[in-house]
N, C-alpha and C. Protein backbone atom coordinates (compact mmCIF):
# COMPACT_ATOMS: atom_id res chain seq x y z
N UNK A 1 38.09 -23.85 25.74
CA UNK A 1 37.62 -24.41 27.01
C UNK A 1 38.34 -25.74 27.28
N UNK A 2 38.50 -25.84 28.46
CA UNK A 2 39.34 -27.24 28.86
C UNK A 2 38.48 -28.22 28.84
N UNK A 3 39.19 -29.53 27.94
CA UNK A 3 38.25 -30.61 27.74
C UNK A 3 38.14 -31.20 29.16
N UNK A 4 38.92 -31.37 29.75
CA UNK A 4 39.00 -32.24 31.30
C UNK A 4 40.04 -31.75 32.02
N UNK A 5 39.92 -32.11 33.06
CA UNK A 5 40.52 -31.73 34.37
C UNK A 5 40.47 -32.94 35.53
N UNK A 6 41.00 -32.23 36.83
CA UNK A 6 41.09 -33.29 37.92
C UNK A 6 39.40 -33.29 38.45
N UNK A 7 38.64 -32.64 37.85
CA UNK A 7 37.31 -32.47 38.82
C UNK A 7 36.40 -33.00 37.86
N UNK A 8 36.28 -32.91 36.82
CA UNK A 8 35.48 -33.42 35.41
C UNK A 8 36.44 -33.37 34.03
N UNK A 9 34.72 -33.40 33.10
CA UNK A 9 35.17 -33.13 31.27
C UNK A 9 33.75 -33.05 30.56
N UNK A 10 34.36 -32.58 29.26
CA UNK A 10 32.79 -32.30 28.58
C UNK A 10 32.32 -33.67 27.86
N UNK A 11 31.30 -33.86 28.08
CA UNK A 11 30.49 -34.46 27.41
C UNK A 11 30.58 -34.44 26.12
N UNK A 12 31.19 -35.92 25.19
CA UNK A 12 31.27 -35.42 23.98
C UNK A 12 29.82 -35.30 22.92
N UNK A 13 29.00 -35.50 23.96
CA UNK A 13 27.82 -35.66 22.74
C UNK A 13 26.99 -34.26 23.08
N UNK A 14 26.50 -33.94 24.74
CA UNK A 14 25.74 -32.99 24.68
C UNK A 14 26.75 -31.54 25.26
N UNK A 15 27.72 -32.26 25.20
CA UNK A 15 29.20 -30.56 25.29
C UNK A 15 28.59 -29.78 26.40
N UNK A 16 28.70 -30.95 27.49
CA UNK A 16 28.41 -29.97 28.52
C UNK A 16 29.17 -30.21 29.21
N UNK A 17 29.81 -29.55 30.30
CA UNK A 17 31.14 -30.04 31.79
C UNK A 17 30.51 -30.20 32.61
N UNK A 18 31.02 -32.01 32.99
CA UNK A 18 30.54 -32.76 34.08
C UNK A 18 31.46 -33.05 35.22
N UNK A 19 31.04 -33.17 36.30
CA UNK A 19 31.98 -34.25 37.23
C UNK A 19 32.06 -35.46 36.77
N UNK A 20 33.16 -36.04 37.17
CA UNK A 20 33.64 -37.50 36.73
C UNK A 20 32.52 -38.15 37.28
N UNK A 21 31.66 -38.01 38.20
CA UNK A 21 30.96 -38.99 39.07
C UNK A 21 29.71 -38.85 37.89
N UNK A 22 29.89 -38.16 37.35
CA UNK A 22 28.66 -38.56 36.12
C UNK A 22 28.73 -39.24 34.70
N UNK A 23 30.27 -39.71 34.61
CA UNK A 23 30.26 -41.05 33.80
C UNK A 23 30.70 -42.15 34.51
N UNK A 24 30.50 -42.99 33.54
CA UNK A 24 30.85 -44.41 34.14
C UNK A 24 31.86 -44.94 33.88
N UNK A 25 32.41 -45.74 34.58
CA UNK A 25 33.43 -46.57 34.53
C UNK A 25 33.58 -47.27 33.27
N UNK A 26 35.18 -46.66 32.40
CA UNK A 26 35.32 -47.51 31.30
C UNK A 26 36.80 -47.54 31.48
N UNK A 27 37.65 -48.85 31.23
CA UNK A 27 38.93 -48.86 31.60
C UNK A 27 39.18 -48.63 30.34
N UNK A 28 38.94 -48.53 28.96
CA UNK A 28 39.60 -47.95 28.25
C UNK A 28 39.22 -46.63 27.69
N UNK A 29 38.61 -46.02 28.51
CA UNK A 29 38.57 -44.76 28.25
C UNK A 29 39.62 -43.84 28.94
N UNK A 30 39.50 -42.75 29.01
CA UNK A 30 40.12 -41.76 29.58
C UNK A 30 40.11 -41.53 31.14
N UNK A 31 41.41 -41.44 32.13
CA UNK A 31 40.55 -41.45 32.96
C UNK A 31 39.95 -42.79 33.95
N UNK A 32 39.71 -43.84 32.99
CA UNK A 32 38.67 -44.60 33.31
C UNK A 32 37.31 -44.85 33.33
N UNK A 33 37.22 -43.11 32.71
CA UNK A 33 35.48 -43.20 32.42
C UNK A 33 35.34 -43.42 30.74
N UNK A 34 33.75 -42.93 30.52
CA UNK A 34 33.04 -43.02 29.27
C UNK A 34 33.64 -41.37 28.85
N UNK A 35 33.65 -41.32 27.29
CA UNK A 35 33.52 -40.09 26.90
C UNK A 35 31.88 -39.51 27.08
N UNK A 36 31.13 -40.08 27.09
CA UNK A 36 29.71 -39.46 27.72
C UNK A 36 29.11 -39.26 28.58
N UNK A 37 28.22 -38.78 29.26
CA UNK A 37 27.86 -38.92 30.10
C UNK A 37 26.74 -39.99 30.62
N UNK A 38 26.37 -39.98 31.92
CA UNK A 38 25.14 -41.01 32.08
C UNK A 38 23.91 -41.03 31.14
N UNK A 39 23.74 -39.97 31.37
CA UNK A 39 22.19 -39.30 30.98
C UNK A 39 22.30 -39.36 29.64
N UNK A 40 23.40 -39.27 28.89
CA UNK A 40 23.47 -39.53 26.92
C UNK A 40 23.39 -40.67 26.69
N UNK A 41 24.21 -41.61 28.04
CA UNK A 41 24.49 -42.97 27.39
C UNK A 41 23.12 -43.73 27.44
N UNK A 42 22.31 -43.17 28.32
CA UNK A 42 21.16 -44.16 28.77
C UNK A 42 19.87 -43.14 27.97
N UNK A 43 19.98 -42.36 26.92
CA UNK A 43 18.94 -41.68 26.21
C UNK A 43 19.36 -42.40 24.73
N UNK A 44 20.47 -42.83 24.32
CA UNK A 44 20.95 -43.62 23.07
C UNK A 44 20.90 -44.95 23.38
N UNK A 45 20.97 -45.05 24.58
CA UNK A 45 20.26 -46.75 24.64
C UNK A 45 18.68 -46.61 25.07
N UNK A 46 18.28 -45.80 25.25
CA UNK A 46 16.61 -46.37 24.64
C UNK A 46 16.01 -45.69 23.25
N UNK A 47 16.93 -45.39 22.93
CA UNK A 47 16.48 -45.32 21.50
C UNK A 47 16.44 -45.96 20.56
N UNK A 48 17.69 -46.81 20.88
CA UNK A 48 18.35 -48.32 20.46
C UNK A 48 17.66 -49.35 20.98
N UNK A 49 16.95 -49.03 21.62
CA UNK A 49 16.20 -50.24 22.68
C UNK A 49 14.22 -49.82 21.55
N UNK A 50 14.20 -49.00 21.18
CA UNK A 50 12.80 -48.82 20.37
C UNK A 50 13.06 -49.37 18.67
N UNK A 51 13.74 -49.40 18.42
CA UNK A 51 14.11 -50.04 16.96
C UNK A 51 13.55 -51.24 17.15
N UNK A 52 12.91 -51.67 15.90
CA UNK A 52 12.13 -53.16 15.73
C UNK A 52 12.93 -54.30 15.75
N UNK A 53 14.04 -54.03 15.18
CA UNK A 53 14.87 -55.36 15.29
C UNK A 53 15.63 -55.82 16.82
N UNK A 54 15.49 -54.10 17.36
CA UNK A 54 16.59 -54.34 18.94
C UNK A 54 14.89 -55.02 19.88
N UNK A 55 13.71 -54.83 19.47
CA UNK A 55 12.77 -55.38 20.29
C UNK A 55 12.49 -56.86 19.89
N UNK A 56 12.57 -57.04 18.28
CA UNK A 56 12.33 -58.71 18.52
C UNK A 56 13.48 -59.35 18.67
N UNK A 57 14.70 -58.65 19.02
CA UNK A 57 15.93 -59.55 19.50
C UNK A 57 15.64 -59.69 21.28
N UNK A 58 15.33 -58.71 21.90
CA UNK A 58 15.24 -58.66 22.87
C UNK A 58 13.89 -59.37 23.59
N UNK A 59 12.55 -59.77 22.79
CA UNK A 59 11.58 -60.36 23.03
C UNK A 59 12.04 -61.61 22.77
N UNK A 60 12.85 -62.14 22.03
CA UNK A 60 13.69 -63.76 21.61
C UNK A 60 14.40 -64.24 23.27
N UNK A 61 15.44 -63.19 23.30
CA UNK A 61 16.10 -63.34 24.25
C UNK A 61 15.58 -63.94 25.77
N UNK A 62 14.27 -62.73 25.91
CA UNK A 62 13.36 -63.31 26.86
C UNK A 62 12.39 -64.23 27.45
N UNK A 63 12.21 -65.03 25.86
CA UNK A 63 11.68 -66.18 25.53
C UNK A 63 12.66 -67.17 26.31
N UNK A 64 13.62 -66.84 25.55
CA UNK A 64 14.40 -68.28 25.90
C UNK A 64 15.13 -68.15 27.20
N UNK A 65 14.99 -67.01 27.87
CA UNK A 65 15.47 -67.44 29.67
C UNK A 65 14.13 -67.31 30.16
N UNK A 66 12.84 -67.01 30.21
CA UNK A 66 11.66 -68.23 30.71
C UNK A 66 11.40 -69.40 30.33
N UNK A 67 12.23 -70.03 29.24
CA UNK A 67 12.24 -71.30 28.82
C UNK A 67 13.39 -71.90 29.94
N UNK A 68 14.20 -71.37 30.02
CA UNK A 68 15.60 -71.78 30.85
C UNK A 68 14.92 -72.28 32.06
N UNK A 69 14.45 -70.88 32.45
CA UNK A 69 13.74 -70.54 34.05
C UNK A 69 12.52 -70.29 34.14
N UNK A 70 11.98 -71.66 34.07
CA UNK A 70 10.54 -71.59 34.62
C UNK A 70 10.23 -71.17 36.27
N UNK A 71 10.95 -71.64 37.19
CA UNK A 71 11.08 -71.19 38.08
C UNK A 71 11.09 -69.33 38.65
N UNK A 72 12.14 -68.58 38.28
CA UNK A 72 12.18 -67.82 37.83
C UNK A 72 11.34 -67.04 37.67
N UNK A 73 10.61 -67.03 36.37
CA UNK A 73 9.86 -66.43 35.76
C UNK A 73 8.38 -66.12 36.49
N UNK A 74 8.42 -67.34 37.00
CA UNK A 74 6.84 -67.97 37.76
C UNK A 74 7.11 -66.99 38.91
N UNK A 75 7.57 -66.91 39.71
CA UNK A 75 7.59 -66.14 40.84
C UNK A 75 7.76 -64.68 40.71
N UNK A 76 8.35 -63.98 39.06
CA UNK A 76 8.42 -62.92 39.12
C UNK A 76 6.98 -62.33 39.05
N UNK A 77 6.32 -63.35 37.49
CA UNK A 77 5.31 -62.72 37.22
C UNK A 77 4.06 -62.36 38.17
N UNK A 78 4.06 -63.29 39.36
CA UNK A 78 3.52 -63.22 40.74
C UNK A 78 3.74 -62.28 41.34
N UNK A 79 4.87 -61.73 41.48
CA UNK A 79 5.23 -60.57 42.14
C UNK A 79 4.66 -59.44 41.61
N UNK A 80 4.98 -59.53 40.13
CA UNK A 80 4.16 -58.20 39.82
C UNK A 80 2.38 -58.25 39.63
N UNK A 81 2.04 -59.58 39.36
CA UNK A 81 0.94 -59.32 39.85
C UNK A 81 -0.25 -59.08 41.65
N UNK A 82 0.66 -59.33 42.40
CA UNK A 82 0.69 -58.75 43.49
C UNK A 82 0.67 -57.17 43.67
N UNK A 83 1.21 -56.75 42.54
CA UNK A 83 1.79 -55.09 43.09
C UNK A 83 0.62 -55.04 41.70
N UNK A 84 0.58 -55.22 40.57
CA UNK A 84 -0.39 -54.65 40.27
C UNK A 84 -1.65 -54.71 39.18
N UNK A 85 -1.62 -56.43 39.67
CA UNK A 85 -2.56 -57.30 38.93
C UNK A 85 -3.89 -57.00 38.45
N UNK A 86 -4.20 -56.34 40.19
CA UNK A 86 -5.79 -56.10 40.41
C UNK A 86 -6.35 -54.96 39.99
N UNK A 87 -5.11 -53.89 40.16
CA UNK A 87 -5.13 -52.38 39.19
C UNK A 87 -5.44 -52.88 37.73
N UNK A 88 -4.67 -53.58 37.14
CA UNK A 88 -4.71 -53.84 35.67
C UNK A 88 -5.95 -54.66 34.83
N UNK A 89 -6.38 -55.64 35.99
CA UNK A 89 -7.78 -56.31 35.80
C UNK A 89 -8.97 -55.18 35.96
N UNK A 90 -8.88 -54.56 36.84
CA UNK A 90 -9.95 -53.96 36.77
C UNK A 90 -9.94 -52.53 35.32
N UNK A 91 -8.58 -52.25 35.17
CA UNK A 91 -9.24 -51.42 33.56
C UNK A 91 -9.18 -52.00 32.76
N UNK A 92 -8.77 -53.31 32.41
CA UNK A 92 -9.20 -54.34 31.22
C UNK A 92 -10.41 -54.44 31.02
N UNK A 93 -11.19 -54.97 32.51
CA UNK A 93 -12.71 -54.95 32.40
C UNK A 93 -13.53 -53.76 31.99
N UNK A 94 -13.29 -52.89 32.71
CA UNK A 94 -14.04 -51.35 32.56
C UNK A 94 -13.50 -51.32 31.11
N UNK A 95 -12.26 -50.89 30.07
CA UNK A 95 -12.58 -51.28 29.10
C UNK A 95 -13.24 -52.13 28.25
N UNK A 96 -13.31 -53.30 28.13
CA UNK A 96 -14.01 -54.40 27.72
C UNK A 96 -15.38 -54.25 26.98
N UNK A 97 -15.93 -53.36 28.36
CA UNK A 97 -17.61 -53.29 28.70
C UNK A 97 -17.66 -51.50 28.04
N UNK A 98 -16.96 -50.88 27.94
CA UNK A 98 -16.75 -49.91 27.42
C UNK A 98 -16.00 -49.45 26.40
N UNK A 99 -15.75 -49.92 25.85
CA UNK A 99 -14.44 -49.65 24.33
C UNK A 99 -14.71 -50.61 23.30
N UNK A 100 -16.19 -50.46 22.24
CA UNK A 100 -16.45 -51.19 21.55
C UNK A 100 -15.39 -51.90 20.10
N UNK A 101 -14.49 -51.34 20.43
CA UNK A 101 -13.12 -51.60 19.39
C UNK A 101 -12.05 -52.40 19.93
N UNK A 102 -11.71 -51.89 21.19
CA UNK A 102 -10.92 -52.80 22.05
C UNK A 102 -11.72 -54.44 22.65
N UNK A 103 -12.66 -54.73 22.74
CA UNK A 103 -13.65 -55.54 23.15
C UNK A 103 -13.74 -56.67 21.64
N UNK A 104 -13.79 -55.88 20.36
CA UNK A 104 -13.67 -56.39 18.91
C UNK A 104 -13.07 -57.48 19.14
N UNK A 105 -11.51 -56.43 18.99
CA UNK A 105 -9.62 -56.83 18.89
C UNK A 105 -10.07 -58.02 19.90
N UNK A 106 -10.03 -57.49 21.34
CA UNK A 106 -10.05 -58.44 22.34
C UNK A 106 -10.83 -59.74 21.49
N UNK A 107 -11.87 -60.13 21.57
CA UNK A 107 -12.78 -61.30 21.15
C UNK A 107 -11.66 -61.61 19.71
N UNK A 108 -11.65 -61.27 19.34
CA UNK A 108 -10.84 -61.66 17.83
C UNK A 108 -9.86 -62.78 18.08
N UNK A 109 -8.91 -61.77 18.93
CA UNK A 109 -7.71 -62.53 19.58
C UNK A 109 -7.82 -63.38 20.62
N UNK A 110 -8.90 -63.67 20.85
CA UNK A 110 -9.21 -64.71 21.94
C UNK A 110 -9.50 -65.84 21.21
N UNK A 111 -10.50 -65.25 20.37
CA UNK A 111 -10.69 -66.69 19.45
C UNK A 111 -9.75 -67.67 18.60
N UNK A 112 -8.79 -67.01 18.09
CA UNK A 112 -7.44 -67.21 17.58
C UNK A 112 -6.85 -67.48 18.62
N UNK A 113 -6.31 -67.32 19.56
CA UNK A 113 -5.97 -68.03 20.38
C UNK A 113 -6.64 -69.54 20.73
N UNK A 114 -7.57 -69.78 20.73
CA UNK A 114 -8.18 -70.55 21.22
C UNK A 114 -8.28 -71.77 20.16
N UNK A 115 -8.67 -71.18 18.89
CA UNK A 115 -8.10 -72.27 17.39
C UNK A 115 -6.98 -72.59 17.16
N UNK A 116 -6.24 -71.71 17.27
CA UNK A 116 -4.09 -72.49 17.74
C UNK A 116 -3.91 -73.20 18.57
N UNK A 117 -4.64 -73.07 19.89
CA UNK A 117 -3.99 -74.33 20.78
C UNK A 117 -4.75 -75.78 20.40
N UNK A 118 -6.02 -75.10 19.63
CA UNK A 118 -7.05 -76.90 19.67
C UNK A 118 -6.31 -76.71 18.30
N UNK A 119 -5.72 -76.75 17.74
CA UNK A 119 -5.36 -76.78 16.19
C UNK A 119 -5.77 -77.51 15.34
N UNK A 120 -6.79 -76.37 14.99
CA UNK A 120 -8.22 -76.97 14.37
C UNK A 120 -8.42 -75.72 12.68
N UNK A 121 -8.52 -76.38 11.72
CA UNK A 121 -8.93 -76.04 10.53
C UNK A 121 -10.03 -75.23 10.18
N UNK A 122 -10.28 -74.51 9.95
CA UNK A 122 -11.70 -73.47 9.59
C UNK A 122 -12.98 -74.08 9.61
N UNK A 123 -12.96 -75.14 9.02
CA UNK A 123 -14.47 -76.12 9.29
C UNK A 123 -14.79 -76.35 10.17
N UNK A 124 -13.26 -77.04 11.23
CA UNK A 124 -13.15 -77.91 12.18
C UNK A 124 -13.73 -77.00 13.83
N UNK A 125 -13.39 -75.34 13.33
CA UNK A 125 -13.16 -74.60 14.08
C UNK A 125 -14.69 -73.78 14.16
N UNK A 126 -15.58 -73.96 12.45
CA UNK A 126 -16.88 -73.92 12.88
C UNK A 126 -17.86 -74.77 13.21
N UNK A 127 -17.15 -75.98 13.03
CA UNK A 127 -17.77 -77.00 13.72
C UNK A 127 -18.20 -77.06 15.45
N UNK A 128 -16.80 -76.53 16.12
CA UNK A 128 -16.50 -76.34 17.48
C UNK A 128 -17.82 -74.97 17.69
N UNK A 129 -17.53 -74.25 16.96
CA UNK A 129 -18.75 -73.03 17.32
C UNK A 129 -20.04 -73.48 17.58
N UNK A 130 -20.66 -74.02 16.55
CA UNK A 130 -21.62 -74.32 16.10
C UNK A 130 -21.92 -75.71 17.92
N UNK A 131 -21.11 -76.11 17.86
CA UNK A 131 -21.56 -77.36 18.96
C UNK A 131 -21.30 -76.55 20.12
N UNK A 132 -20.39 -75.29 20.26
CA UNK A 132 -20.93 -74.78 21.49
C UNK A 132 -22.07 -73.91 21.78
N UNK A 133 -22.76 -72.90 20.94
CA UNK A 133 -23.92 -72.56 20.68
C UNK A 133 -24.98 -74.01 21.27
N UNK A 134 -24.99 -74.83 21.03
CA UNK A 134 -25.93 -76.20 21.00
C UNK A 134 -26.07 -76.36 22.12
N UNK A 135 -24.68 -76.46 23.19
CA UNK A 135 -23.91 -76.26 24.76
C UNK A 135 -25.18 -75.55 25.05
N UNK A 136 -24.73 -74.18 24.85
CA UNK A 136 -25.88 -73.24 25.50
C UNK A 136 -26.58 -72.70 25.22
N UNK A 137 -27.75 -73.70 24.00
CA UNK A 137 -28.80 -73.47 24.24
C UNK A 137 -29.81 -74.67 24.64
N UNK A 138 -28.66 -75.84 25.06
CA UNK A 138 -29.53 -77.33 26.09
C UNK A 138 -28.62 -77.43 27.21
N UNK A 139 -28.13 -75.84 27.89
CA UNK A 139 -27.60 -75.87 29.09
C UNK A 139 -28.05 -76.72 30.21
N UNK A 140 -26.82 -78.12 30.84
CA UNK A 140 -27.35 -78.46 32.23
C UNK A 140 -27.91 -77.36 33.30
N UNK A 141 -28.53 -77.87 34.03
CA UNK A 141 -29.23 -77.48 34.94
C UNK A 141 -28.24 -76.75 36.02
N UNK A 142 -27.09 -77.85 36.39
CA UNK A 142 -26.46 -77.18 36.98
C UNK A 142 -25.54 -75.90 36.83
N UNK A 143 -25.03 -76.21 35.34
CA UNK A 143 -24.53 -74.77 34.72
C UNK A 143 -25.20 -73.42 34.56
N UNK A 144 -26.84 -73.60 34.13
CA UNK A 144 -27.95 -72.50 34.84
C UNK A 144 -27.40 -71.77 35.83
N UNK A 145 -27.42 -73.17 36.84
CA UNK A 145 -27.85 -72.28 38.67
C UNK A 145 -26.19 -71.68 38.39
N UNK A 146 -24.89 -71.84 38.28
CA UNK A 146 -23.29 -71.16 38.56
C UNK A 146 -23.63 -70.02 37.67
N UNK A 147 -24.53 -69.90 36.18
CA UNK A 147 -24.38 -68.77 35.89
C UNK A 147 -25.81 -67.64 36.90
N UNK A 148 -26.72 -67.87 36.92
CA UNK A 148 -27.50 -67.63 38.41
C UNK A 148 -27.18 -66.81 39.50
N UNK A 149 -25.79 -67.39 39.88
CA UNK A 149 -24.94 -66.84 40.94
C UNK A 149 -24.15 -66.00 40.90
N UNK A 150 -23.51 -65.79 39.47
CA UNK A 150 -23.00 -65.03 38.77
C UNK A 150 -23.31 -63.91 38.17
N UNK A 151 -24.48 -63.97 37.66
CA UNK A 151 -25.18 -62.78 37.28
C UNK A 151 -25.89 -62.42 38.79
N UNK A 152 -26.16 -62.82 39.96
CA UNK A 152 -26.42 -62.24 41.16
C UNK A 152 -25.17 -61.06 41.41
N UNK A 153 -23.79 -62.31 41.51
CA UNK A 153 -22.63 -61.50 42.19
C UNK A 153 -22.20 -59.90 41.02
N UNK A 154 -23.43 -59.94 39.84
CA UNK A 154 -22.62 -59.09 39.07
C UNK A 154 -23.83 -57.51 39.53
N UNK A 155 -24.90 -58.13 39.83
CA UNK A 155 -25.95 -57.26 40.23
C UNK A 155 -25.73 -56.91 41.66
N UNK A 156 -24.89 -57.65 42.56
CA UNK A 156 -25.11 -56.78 43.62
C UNK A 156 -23.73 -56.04 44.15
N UNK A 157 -22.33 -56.57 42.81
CA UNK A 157 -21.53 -55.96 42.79
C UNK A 157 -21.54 -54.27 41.86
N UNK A 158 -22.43 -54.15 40.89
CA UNK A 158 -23.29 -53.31 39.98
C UNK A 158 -22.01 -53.18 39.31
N UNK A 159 -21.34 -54.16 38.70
CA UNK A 159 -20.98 -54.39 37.85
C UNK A 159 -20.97 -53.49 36.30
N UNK A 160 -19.51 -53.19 35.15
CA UNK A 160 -19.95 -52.28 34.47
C UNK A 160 -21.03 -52.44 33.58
N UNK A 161 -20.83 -54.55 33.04
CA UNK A 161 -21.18 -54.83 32.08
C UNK A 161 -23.20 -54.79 32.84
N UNK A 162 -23.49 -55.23 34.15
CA UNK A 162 -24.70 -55.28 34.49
C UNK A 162 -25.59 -53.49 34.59
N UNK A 163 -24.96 -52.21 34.78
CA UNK A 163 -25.10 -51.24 34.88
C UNK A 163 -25.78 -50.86 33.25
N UNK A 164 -24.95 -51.53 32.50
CA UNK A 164 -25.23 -51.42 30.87
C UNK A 164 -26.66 -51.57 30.63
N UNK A 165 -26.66 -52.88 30.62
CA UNK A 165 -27.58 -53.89 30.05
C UNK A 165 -28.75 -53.82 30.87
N UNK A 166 -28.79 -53.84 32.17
CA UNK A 166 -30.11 -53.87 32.94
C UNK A 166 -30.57 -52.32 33.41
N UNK A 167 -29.80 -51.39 33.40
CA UNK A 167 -29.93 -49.84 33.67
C UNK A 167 -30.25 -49.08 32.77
N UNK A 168 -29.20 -48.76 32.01
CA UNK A 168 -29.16 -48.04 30.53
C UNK A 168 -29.87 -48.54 29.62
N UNK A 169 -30.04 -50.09 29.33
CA UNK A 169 -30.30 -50.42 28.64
C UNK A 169 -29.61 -50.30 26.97
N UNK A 170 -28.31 -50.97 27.18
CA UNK A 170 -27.34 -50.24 26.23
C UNK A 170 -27.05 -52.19 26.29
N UNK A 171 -25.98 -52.03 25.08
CA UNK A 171 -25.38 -53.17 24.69
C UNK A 171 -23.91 -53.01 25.80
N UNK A 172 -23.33 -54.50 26.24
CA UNK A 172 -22.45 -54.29 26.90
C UNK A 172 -20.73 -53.98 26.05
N UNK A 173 -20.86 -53.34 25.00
CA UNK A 173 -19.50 -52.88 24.38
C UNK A 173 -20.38 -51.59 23.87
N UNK A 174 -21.29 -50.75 24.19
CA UNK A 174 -21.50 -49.62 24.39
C UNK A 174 -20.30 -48.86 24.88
N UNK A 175 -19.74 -47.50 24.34
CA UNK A 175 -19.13 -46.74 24.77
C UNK A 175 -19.78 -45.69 26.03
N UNK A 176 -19.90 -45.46 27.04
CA UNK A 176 -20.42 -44.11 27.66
C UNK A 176 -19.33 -43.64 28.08
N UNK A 177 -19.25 -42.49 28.64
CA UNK A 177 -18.42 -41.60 29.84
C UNK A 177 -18.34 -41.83 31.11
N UNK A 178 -17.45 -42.58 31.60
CA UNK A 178 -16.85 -42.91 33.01
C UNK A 178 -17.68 -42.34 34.11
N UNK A 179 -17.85 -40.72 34.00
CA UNK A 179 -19.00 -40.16 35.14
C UNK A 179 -20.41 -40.89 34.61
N UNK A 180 -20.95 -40.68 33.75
CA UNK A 180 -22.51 -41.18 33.50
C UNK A 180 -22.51 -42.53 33.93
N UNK A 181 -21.39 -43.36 34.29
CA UNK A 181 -21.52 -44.83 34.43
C UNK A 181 -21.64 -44.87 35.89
N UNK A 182 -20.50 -43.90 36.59
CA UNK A 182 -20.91 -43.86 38.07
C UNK A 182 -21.95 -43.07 38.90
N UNK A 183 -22.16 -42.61 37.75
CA UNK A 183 -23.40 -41.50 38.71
C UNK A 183 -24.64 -42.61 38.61
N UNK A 184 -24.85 -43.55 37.76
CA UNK A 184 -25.72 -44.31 37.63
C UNK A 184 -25.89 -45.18 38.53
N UNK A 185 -24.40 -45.29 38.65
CA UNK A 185 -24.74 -47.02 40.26
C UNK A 185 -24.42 -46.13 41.24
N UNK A 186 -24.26 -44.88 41.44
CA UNK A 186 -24.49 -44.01 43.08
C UNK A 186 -25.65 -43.80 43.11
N UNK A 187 -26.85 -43.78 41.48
CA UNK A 187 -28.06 -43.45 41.96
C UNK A 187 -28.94 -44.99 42.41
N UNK A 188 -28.41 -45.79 41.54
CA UNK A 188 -28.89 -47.53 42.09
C UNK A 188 -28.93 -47.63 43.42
N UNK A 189 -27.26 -47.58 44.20
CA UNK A 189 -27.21 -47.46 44.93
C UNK A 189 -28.50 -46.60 46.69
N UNK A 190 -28.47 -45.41 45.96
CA UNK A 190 -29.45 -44.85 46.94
C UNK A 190 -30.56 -45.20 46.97
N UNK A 191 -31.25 -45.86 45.78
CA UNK A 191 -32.40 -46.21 45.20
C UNK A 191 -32.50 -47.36 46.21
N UNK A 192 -31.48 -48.27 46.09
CA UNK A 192 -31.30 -49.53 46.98
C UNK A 192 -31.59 -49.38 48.35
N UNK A 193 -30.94 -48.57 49.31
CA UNK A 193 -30.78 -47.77 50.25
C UNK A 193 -32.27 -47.61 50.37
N UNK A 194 -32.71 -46.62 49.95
CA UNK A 194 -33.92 -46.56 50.32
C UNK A 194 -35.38 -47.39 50.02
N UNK A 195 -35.31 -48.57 49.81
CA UNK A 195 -35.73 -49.61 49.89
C UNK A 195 -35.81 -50.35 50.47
N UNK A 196 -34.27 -50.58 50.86
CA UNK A 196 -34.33 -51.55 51.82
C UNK A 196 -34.60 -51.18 53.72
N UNK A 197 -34.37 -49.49 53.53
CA UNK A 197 -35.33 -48.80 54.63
C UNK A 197 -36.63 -48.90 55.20
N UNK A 198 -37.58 -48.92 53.88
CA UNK A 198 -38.39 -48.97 53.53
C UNK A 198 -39.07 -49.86 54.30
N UNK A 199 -38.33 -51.36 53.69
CA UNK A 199 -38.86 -52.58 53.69
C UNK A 199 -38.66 -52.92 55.10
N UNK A 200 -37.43 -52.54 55.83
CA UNK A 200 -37.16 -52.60 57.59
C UNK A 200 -38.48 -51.80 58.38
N UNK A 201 -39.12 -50.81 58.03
CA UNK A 201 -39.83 -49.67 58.64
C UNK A 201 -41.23 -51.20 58.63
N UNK A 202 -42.01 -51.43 57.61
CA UNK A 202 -42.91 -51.95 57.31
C UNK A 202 -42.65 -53.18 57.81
N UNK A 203 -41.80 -53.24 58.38
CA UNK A 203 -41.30 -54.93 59.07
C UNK A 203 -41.67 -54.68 60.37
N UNK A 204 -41.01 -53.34 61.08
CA UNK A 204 -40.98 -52.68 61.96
C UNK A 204 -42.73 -52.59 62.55
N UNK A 205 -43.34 -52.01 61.99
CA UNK A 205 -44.66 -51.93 62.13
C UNK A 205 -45.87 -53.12 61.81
């Protein structure tokens, strides 16, 4: 079989005959193209791209041009949270309140986070616990009424973690099934509905 011609050549990796328009431009290749094709060259570079060492070279790399470009960076990560911030917040949460393992991890790594930046020593760090417990349980008055408002906006949003705890009566890192969670606040819901009918009719009269 003819390796190449004026119209293509085979692919030396998956030996198949291509048009030239399906490799790329290499001036020292043959031609001017690649001996491969697109589709090989870009299936061996993400394979090369999953190796541990090609990801923490490439997580380094990226470090240090958002260090370069704060600018940059700031406006990208905006962008994508625009396109798909609010998608991604909302199954963080619905997990959270539902994935008693992921909710763990989560709290784990929050807390560690939170002892690295105060960089604080194991004592120092149950010390900090211990005095925020103290926080809230001689909560100001005014911190009351913001959480108040909060647990309102979570009850009349029916919220996953409020659906739990005040419905089911479940812990809020309870696992359930996605339908049993919504069939519950469509039945709140109607329950609501017809209440507040109710309460218009008897106003009414």
């Amino acid at each position: 079989m003819i390796q190449q011609n004026e119209i293509g050549r085979i692919c030396t990796n998956c030996n198949t005959y291509l048009p030239w328009e399906m490799f790329s431009k290499n001036k020292l290749g043959r031609n001017n193209r690649d001996s491969r094709c697109k589709k090989c060259i870009q299936i061996l570079r993400v394979k090369r791209n999953q190796t541990p060492e090609r990801k923490s070279l490439m997580a380094e790399k990226q470090r240090l041009w958002r260090l370069k470009n704060p600018d940059k960076a700031l406006s990208i990560s905006r962008r994508s949270y625009i396109k798909t911030g609010r998608k991604q917040n909302d199954a963080r949460n619905w997990r959270y309140h539902n994935d008693p393992i992921y909710r763990a991890k989560k709290d784990l790594k929050d807390r560690t986070k939170k002892r690295l930046k105060k960089d604080l020593s194991e004592d120092r760090w149950n010390q900090f616990l211990e005095s925020r417990r103290k926080y809230v349980a001689n909560m100001p008055e005014h911190v009351k009424d913001k959480l108040c408002i909060s647990s309102q906006r979570y009850r009349d949003n029916l919220r996953d973690a409020y659906v739990l705890r005040a419905i089911l009566h479940l812990p809020s890192g309870q696992f359930i099934e996605p339908e049993l969670l919504e069939s519950q606040k469509l039945i709140l819901q109607i329950k609501r509905e017809v209440k507040k009918r109710k309460n218009e009719t008897n106003f009414a009269n």
